[in-house]
N, C-alpha and C. Protein backbone atom coordinates (compact mmCIF):
# COMPACT_ATOMS: atom_id res chain seq x y z
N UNK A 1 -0.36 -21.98 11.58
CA UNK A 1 0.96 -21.56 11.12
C UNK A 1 1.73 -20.88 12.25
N UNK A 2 1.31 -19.81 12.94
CA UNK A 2 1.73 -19.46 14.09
C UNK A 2 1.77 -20.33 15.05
N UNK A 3 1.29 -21.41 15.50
CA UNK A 3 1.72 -22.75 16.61
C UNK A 3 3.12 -22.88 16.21
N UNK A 4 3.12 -23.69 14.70
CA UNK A 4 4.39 -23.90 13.98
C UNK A 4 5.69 -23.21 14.08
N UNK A 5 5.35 -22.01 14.09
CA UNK A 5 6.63 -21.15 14.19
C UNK A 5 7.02 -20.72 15.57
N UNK A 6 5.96 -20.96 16.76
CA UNK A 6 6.71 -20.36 18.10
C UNK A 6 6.75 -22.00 18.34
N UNK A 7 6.43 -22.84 18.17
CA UNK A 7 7.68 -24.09 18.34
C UNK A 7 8.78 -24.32 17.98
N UNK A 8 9.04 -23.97 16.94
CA UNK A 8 9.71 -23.58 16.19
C UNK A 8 10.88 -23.17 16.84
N UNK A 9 10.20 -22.17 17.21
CA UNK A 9 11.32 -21.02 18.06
C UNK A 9 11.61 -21.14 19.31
N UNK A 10 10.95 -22.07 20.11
CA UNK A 10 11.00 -22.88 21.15
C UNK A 10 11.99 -23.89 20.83
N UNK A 11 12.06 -24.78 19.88
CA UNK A 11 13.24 -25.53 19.88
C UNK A 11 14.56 -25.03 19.39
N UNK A 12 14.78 -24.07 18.69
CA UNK A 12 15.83 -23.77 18.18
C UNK A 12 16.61 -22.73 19.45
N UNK A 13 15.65 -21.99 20.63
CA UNK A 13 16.22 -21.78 21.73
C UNK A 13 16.64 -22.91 22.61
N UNK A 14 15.87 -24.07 22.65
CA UNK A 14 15.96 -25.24 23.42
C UNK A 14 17.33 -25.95 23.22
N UNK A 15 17.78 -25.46 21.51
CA UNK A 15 19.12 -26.24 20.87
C UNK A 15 19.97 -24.86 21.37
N UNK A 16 19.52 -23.71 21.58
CA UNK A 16 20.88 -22.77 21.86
C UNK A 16 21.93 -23.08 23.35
N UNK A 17 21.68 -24.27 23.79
CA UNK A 17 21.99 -24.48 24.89
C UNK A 17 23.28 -25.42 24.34
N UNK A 18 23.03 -25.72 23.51
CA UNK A 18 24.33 -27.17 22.74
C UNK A 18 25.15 -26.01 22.00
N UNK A 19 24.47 -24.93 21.32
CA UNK A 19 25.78 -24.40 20.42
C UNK A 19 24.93 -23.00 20.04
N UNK A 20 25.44 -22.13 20.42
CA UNK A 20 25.19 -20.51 20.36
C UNK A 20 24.45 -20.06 19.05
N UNK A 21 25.08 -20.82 17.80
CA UNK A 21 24.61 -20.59 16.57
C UNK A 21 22.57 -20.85 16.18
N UNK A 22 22.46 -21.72 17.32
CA UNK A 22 20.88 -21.52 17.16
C UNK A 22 19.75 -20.75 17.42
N UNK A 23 20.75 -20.23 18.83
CA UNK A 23 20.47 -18.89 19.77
C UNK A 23 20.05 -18.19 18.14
N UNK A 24 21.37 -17.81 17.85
CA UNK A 24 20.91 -16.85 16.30
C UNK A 24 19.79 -16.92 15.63
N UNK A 25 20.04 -18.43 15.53
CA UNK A 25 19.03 -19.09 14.19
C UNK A 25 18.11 -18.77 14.46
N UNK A 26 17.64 -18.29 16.30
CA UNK A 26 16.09 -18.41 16.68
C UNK A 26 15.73 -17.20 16.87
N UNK A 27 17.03 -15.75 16.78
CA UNK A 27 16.74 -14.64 16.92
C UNK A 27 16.28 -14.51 15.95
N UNK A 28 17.51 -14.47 14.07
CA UNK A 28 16.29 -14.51 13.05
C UNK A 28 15.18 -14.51 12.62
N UNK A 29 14.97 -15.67 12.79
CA UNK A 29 13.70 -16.70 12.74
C UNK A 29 12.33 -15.02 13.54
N UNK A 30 12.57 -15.28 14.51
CA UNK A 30 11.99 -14.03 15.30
C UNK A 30 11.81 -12.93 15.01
N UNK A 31 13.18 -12.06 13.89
CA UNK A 31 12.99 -11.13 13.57
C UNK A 31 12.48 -11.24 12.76
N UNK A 32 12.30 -11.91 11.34
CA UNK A 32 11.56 -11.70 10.42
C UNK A 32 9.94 -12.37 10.41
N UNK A 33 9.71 -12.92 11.62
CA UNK A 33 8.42 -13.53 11.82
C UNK A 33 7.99 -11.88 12.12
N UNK A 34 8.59 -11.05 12.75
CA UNK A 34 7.72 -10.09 13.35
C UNK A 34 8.01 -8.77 11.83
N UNK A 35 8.92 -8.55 11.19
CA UNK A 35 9.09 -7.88 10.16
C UNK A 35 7.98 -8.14 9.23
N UNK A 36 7.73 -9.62 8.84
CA UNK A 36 6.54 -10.04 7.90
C UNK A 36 5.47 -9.82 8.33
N UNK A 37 5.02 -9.77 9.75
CA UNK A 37 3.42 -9.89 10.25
C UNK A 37 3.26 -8.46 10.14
N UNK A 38 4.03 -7.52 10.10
CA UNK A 38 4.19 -6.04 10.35
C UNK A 38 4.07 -5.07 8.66
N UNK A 39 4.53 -6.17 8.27
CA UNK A 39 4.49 -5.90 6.53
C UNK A 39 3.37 -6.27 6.07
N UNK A 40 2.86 -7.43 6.41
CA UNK A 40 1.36 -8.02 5.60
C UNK A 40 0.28 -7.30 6.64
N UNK A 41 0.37 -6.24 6.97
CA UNK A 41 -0.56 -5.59 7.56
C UNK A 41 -1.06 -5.58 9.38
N UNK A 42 -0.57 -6.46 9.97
CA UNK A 42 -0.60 -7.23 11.15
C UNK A 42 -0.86 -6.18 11.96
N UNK A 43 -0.72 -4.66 11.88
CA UNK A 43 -1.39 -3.62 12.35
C UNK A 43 -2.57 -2.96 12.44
N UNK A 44 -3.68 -2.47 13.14
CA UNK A 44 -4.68 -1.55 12.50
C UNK A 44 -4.27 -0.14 11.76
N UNK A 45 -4.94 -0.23 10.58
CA UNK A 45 -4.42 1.09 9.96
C UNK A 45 -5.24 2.22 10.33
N UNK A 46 -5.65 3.39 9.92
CA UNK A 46 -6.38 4.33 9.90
C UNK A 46 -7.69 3.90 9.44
N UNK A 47 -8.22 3.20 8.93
CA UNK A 47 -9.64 2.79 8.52
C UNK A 47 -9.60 1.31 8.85
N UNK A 48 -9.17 0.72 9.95
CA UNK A 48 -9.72 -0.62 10.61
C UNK A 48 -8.34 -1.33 10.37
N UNK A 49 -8.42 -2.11 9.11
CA UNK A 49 -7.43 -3.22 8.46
C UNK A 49 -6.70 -1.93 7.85
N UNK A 50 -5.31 -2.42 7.62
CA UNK A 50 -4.74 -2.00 6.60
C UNK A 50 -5.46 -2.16 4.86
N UNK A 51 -5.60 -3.02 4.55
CA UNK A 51 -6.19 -3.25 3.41
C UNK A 51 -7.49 -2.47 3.01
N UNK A 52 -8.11 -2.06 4.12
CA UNK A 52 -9.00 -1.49 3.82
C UNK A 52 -9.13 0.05 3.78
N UNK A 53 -7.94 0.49 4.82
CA UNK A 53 -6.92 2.03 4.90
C UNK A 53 -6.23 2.15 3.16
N UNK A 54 -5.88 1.21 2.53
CA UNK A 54 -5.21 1.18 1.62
C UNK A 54 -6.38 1.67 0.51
N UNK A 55 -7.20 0.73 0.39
CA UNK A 55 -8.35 1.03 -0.87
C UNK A 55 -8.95 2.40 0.16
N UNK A 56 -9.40 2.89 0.74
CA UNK A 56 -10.15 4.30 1.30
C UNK A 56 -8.63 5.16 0.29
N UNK A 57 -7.84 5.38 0.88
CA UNK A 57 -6.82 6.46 0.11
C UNK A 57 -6.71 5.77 -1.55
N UNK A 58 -7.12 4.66 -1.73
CA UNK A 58 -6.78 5.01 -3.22
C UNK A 58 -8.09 5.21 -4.04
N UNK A 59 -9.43 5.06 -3.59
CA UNK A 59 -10.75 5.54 -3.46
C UNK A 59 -10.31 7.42 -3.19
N UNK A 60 -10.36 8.27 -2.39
CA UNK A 60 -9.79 8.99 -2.26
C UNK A 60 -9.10 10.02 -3.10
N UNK A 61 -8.42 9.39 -4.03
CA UNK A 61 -7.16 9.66 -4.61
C UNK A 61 -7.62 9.54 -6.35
N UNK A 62 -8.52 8.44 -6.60
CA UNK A 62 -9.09 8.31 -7.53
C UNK A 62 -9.99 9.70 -7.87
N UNK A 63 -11.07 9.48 -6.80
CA UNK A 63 -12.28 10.87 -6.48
C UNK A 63 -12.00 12.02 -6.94
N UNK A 64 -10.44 12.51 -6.25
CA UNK A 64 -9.91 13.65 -6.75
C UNK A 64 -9.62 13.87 -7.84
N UNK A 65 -8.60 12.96 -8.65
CA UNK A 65 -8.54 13.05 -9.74
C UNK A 65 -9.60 12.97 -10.45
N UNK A 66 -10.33 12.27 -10.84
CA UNK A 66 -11.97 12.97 -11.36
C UNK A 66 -12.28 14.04 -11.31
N UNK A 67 -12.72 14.79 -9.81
CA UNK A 67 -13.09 16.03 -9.92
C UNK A 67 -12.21 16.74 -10.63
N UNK A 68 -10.90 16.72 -10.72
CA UNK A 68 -9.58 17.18 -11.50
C UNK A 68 -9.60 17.23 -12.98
N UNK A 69 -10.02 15.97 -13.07
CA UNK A 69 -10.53 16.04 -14.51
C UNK A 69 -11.54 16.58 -15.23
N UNK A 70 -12.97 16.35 -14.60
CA UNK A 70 -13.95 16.90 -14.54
C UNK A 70 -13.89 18.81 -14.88
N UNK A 71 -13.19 19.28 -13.70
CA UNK A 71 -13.24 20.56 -13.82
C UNK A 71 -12.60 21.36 -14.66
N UNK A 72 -11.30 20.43 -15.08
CA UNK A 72 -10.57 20.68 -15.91
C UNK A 72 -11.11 20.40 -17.30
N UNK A 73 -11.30 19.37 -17.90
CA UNK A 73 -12.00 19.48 -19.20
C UNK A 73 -13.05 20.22 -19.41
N UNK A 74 -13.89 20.51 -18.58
CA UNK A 74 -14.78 21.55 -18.92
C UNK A 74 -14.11 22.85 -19.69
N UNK A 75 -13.40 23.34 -18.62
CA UNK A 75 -12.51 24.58 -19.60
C UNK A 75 -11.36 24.20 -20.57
N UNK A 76 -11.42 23.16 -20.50
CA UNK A 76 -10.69 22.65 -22.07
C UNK A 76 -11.43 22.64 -23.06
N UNK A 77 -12.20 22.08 -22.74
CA UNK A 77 -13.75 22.20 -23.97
C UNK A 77 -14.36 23.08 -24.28
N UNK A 78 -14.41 24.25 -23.49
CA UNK A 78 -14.54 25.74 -23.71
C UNK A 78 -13.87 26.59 -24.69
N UNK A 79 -12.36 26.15 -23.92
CA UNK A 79 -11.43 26.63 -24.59
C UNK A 79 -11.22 26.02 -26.12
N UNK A 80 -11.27 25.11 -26.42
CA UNK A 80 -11.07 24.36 -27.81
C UNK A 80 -12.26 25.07 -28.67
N UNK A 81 -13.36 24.83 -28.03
CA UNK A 81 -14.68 25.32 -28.77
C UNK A 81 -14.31 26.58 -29.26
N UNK A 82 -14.08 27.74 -28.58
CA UNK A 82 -13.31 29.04 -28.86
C UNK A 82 -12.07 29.08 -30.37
N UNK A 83 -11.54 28.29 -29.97
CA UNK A 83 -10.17 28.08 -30.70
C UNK A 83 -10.92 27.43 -32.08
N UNK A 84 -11.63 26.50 -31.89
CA UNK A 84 -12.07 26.16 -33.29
C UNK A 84 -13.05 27.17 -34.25
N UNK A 85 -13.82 27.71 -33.05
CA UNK A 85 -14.87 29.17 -33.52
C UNK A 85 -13.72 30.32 -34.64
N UNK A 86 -13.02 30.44 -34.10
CA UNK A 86 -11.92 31.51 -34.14
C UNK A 86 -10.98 30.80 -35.69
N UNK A 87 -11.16 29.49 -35.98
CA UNK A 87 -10.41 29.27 -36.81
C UNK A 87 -11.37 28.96 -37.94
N UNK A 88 -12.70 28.87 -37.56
CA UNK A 88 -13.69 28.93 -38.81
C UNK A 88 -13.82 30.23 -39.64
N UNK A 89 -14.04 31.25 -38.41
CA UNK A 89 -13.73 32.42 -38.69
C UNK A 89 -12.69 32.68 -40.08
N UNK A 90 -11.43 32.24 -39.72
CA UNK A 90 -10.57 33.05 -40.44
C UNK A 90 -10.15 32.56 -41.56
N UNK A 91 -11.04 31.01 -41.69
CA UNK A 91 -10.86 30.29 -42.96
C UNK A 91 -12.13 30.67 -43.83
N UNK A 92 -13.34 31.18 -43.05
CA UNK A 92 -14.42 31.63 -44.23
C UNK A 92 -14.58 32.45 -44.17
């Protein structure tokens, strides 16, 4: 696919010589070849691939929220247990 497209871009400079407008066509062409490879990850991220930088932080992010939860329902469940103790109480 990349052969394809720097021929590509090889001829449409090759045609900027007949009429300016291809010049363009081939800057385009150029800019968004390099916008897309830059978007679909075409960089190393912080953990190798992007894709794999991506799942580590949402691994990460998950983890926390667990422990978040975790620590937190505990004293919810404390607390409820209390609250229900307290309302047996005052109904018997």
């Amino acid at each position: 696919m990349f052969v394809l497209l720097l021929i590509l871009i090889v001829v449409l400079l090759g045609l900027g010589f007949l009429s300016p407008l291809w010049w363009v066509a081939a800057a385009v062409l150029v800019y968004a070849a390099t916008r897309h490879g830059r978007d679909r990850g075409g960089g190393q991220g912080p953990g190798g691939g992007s894709d794999l930088g991506e799942y580590q932080g949402y691994r990460e992010r998950r983890d926390r929220e667990e422990r978040w939860n975790r620590r937190y329902s505990r004293q919810n469940r404390a607390r409820w247990r209390r609250e229900d103790r307290r309302d047996r109480e005052h109904r018997g």
